[in-house]
N, C-alpha and C. Protein backbone atom coordinates (compact mmCIF):
# COMPACT_ATOMS: atom_id res chain seq x y z
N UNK A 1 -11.21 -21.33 6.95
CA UNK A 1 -12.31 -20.86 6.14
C UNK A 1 -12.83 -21.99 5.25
N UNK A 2 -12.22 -22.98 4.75
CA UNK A 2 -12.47 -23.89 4.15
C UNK A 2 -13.25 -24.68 5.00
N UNK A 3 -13.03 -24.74 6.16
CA UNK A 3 -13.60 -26.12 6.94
C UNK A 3 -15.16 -25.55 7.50
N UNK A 4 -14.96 -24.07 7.24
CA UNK A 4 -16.59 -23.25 7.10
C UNK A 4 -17.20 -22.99 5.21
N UNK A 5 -16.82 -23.82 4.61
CA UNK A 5 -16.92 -23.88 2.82
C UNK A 5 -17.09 -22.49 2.71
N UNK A 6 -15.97 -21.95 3.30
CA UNK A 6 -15.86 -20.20 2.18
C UNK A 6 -14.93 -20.21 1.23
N UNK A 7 -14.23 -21.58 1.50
CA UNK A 7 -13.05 -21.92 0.65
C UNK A 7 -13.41 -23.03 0.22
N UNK A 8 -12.91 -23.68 -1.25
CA UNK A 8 -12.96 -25.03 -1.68
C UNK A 8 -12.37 -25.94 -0.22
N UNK A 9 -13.23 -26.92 -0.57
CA UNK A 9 -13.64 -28.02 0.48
C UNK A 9 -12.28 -28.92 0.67
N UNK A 10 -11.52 -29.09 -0.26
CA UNK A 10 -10.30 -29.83 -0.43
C UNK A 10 -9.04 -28.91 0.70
N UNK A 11 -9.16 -27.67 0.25
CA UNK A 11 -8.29 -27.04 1.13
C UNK A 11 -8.76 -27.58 2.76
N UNK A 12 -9.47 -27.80 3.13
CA UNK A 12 -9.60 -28.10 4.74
C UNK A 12 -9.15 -29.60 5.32
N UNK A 13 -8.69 -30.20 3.92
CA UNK A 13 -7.70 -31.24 4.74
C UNK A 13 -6.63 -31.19 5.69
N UNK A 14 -6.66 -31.98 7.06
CA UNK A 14 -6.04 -31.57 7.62
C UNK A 14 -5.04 -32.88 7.92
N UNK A 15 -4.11 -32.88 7.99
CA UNK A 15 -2.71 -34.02 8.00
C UNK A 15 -2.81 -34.56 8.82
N UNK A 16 -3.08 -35.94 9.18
CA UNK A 16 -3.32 -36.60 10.65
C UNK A 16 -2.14 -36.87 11.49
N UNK A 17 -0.81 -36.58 10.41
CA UNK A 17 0.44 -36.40 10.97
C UNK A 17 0.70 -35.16 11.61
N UNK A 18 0.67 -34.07 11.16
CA UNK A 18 1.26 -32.74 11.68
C UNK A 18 0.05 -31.90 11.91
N UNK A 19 -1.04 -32.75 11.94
CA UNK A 19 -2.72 -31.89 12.24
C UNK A 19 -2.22 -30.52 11.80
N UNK A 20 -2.03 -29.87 10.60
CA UNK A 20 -1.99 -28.85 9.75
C UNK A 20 -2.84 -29.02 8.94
N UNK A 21 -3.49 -27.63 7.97
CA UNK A 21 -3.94 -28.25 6.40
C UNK A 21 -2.74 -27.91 5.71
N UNK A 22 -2.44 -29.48 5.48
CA UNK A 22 -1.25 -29.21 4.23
C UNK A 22 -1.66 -28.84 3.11
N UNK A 23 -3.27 -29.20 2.46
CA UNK A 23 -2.86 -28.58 1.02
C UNK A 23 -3.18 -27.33 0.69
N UNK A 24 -3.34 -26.65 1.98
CA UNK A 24 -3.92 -24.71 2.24
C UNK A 24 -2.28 -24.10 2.21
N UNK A 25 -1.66 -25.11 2.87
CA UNK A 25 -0.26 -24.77 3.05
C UNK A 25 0.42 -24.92 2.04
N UNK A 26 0.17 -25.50 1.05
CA UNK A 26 0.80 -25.78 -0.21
C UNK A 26 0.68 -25.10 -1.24
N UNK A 27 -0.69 -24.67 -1.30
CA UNK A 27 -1.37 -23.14 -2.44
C UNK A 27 -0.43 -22.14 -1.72
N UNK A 28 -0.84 -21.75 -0.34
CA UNK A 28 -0.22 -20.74 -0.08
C UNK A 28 1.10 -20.68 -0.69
N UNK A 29 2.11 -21.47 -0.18
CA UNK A 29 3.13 -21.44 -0.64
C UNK A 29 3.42 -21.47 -2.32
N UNK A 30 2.83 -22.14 -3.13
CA UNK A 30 2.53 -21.96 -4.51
C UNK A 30 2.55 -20.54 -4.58
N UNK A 31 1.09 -20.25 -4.39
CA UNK A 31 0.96 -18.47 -4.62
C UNK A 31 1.78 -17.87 -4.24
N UNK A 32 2.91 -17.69 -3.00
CA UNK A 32 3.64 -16.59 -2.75
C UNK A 32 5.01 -17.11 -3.50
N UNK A 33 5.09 -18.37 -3.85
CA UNK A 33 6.18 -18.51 -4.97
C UNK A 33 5.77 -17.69 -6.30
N UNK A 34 4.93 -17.97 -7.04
CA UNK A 34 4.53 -17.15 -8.08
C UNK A 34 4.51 -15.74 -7.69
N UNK A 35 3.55 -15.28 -6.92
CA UNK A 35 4.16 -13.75 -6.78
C UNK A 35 5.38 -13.51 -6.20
N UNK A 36 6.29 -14.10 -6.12
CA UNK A 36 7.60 -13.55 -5.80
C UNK A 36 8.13 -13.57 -6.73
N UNK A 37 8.15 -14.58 -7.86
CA UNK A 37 8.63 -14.61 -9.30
C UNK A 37 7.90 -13.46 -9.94
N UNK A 38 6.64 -13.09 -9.86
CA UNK A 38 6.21 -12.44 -10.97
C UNK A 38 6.65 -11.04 -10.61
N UNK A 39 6.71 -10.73 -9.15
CA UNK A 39 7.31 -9.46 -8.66
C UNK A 39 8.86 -9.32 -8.02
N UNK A 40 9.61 -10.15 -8.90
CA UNK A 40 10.96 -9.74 -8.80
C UNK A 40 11.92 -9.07 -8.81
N UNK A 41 12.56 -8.06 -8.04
CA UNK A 41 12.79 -6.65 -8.25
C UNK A 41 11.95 -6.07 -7.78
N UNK A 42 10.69 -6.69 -7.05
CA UNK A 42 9.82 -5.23 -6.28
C UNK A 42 9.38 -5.58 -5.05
N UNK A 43 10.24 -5.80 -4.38
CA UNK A 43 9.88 -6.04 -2.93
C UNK A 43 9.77 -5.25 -2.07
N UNK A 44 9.92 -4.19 -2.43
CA UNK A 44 9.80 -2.63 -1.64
C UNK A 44 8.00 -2.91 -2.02
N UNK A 45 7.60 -3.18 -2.78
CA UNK A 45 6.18 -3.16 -3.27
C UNK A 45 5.75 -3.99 -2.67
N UNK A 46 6.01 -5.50 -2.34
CA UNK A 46 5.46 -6.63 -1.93
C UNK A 46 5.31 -5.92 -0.62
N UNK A 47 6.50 -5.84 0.02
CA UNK A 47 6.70 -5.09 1.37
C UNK A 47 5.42 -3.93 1.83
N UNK A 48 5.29 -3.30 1.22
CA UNK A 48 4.39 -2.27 1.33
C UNK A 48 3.06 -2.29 1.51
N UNK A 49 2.79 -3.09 0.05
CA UNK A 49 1.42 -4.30 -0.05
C UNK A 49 0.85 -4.84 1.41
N UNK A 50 1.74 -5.27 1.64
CA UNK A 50 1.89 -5.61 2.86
C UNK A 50 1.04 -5.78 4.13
N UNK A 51 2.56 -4.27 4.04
CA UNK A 51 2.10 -3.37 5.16
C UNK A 51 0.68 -2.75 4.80
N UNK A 52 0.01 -2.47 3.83
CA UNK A 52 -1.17 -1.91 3.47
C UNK A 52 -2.36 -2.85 4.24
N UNK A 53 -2.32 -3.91 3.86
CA UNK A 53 -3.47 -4.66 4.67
C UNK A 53 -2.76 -4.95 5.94
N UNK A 54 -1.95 -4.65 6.69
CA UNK A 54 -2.27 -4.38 8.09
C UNK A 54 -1.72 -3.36 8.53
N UNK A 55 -1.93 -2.87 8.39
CA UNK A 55 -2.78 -1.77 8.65
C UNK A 55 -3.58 -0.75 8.62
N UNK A 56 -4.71 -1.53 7.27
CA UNK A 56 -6.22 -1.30 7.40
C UNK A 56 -6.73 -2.15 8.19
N UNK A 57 -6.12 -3.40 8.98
CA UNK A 57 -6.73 -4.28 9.80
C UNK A 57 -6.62 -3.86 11.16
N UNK A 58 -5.13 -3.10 11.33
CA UNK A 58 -5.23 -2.04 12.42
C UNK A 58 -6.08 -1.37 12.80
N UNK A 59 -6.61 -0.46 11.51
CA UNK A 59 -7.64 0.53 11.73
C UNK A 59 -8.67 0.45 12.56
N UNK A 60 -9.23 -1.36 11.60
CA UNK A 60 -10.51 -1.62 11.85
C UNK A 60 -10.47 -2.27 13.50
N UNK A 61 -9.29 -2.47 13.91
CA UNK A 61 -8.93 -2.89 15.25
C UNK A 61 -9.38 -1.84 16.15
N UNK A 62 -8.93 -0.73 15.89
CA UNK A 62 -9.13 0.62 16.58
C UNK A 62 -10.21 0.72 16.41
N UNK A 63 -11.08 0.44 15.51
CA UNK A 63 -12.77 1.10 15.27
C UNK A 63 -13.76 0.01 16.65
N UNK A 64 -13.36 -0.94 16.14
CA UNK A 64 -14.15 -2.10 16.81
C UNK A 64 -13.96 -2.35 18.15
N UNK A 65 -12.73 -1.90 19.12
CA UNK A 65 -12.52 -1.50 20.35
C UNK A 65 -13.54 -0.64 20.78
N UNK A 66 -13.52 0.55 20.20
CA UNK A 66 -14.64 1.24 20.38
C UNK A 66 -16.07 1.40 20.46
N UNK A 67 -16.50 0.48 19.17
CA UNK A 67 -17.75 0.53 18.97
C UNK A 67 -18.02 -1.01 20.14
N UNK A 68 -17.42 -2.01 20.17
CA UNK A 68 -17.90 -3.28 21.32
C UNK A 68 -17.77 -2.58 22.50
N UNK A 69 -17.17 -1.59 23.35
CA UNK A 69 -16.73 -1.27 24.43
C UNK A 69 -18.07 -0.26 24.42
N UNK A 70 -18.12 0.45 23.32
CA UNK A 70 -19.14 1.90 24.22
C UNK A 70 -20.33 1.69 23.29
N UNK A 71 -20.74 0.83 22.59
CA UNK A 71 -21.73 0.84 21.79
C UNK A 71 -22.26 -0.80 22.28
N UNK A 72 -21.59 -1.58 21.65
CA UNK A 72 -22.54 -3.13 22.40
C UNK A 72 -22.27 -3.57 23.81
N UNK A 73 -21.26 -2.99 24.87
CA UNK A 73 -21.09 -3.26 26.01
C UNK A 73 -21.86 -1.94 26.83
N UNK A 74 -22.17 -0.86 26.14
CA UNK A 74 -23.26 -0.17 26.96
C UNK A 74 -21.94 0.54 28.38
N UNK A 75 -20.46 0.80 27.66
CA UNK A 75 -19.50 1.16 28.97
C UNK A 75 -19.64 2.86 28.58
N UNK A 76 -19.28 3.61 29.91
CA UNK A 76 -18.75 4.38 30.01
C UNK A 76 -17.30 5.32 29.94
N UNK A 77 -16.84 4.29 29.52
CA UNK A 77 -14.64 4.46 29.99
C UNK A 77 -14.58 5.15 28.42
N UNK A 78 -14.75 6.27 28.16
CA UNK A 78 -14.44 7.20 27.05
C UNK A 78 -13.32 7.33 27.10
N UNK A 79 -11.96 7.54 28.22
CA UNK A 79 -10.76 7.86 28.12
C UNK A 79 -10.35 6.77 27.49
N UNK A 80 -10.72 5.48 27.81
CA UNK A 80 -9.60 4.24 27.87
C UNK A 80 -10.22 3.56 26.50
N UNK A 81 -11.93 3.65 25.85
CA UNK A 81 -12.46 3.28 25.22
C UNK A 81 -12.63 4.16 23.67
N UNK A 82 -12.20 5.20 23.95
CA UNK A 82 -12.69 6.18 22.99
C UNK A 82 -11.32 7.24 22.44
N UNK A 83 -10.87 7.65 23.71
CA UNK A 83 -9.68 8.36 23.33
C UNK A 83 -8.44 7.66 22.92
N UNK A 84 -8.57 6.75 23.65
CA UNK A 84 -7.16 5.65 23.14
C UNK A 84 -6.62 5.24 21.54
N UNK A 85 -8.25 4.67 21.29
CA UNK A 85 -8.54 3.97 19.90
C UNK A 85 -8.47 5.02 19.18
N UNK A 86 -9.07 5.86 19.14
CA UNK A 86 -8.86 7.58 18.35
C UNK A 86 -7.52 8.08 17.97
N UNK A 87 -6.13 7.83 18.79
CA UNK A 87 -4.89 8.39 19.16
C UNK A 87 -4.74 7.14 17.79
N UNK A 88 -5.00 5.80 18.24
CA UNK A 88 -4.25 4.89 17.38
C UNK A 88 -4.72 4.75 16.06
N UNK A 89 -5.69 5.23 16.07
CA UNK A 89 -6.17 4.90 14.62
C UNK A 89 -5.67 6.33 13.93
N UNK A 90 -5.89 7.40 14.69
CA UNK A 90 -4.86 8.63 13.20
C UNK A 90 -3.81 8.51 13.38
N UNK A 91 -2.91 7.94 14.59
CA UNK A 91 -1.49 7.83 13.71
C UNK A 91 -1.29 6.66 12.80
N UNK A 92 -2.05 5.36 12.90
CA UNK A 92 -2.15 4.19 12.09
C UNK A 92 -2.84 5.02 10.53
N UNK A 93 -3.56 5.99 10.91
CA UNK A 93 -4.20 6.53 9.56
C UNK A 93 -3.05 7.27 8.57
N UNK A 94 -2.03 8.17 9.94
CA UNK A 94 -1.37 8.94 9.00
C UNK A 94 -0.06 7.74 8.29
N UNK A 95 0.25 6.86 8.55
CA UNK A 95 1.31 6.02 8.17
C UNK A 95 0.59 5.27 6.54
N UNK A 96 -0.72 4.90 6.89
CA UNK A 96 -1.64 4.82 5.85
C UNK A 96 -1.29 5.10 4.58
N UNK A 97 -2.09 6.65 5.34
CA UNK A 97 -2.17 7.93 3.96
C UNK A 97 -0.29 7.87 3.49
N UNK A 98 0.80 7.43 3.95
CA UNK A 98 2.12 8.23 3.84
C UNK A 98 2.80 6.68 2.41
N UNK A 99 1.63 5.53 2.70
CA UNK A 99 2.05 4.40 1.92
C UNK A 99 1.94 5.14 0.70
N UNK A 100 3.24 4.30 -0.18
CA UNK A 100 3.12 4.52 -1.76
C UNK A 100 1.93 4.04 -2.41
N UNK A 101 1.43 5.13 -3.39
CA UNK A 101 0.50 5.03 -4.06
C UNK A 101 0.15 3.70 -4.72
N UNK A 102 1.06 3.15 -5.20
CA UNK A 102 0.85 1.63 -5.75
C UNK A 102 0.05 0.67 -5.10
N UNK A 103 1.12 0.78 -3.86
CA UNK A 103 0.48 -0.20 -3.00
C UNK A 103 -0.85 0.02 -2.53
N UNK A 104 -1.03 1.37 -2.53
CA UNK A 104 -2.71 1.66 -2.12
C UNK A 104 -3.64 1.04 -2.69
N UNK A 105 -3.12 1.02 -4.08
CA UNK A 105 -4.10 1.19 -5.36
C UNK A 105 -4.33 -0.59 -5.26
N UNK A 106 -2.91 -1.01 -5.14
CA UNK A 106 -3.34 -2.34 -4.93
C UNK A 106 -4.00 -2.94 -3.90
N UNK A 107 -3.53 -2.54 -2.30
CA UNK A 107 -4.43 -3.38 -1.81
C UNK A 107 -5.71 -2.79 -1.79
N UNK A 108 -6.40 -1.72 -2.27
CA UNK A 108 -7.95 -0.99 -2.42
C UNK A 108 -8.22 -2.04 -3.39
N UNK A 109 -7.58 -2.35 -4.48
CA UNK A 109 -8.15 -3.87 -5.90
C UNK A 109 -8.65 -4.73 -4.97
N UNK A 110 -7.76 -5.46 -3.69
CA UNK A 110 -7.15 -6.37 -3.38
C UNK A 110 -8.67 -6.64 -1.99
N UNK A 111 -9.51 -5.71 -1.41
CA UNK A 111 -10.01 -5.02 -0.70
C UNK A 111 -11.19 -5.31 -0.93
N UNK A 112 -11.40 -4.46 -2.94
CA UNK A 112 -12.65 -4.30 -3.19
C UNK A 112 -12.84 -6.30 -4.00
N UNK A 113 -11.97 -6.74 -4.18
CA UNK A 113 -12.20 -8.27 -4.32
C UNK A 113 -12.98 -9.07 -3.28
N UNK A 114 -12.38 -8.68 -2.30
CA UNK A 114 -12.86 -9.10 -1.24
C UNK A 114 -14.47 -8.91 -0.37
N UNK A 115 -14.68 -7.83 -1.14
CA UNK A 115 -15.92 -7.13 -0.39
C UNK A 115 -16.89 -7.70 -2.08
N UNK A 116 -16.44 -8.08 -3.19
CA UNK A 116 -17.34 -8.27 -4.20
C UNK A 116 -17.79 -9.92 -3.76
N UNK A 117 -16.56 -10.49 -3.24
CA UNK A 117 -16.74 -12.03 -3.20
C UNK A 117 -17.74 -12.28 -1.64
N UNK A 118 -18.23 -11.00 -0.94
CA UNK A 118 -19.07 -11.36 0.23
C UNK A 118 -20.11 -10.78 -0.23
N UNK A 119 -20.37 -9.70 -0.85
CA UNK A 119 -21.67 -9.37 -1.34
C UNK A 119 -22.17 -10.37 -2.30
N UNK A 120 -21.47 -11.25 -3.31
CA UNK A 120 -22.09 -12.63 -4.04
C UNK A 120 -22.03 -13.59 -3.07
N UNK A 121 -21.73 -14.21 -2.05
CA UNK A 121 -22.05 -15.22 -1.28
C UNK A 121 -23.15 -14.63 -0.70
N UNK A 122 -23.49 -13.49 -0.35
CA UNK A 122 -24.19 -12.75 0.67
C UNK A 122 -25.60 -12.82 0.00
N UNK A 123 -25.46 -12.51 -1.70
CA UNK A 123 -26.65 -12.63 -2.86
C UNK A 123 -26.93 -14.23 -2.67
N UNK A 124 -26.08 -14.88 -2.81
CA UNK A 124 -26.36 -16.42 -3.31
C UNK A 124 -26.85 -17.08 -1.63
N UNK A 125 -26.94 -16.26 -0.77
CA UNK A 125 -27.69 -17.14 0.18
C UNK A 125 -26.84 -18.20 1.01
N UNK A 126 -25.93 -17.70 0.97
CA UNK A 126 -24.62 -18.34 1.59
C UNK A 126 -24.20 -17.95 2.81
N UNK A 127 -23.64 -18.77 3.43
CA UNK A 127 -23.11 -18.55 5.06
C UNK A 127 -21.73 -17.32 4.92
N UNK A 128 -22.47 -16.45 5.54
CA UNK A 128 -20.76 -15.56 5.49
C UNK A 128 -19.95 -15.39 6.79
N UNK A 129 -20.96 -16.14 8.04
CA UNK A 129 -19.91 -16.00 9.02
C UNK A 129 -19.22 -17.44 9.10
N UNK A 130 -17.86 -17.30 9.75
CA UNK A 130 -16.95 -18.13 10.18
C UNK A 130 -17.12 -18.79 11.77
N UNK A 131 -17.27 -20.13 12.11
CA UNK A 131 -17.43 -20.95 13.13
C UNK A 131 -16.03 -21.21 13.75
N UNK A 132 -15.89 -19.94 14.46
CA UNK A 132 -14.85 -20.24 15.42
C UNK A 132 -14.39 -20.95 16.60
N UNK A 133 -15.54 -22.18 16.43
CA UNK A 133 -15.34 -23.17 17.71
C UNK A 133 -14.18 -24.16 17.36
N UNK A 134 -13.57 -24.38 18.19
CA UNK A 134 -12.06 -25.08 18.53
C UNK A 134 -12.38 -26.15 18.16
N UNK A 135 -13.48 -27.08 18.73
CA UNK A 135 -13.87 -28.08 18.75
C UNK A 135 -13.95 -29.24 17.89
N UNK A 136 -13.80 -28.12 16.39
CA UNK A 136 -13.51 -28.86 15.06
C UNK A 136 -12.41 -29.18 14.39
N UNK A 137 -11.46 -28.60 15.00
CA UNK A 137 -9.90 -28.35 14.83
C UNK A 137 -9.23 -30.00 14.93
């Protein structure tokens, strides 16, 4: 995301030794040191947290099967396209709904951050898609 400036520009250094970005790898690791310190004793929470964003990424997995298959591919296969994704997304829904409230609450914060920081790039006239060509790697 950095090397598409959705992220500071520094993060997209990439190590000419271990062709990684080490210093994306280094925040990261920063940040999940600090939240492991700051949430010590709650790893049932971290855990959960978690699990909360994936599987709302699940969900949206199940939605988007559907809608590319029978909506922008113009298919017919309702069993394999429609009923499938349907089965997986309410039991992915009911495991959802069954997460502790905390964690809901947090990753919905965690969610609506995310959706505030694309509607201001989105205002400011900014690129919000990501260039997934290899080529730059």
């Amino acid at each position: 995301m950095a090397r598409d400036r959705a992220l500071p520009k520094f993060l997209a250094h990439i190590s000419p030794h271990r062709r990684v970005p080490d210093r994306a790898v280094l925040l990261v690791a920063a940040l999940s040191l600090f939240l492991g310190l700051v949430f010590v004793g709650q790893v049932a929470f971290l855990s959960t947290l978690v699990n909360f964003g994936a599987l709302v990424a699940f969900l949206l997995l199940h939605l988007s099967v559907s809608v590319y298959h029978l909506i922008k591919q113009h298919q017919h296969t309702f069993g394999m396209h429609l009923a499938v994704p349907a089965i997986g997304f309410v039991i992915v829904g009911y495991v959802l709904y069954s997460i502790d409230t905390k964690a809901k609450i947090g990753g919905l914060i965690w969610l609506a951050i995310g959706i505030i920081v694309l509607a201001a790039r989105k205002l400011l006239g900014r690129n919000v898609t990501l260039n997934l060509d290899d080529s730059e790697i």
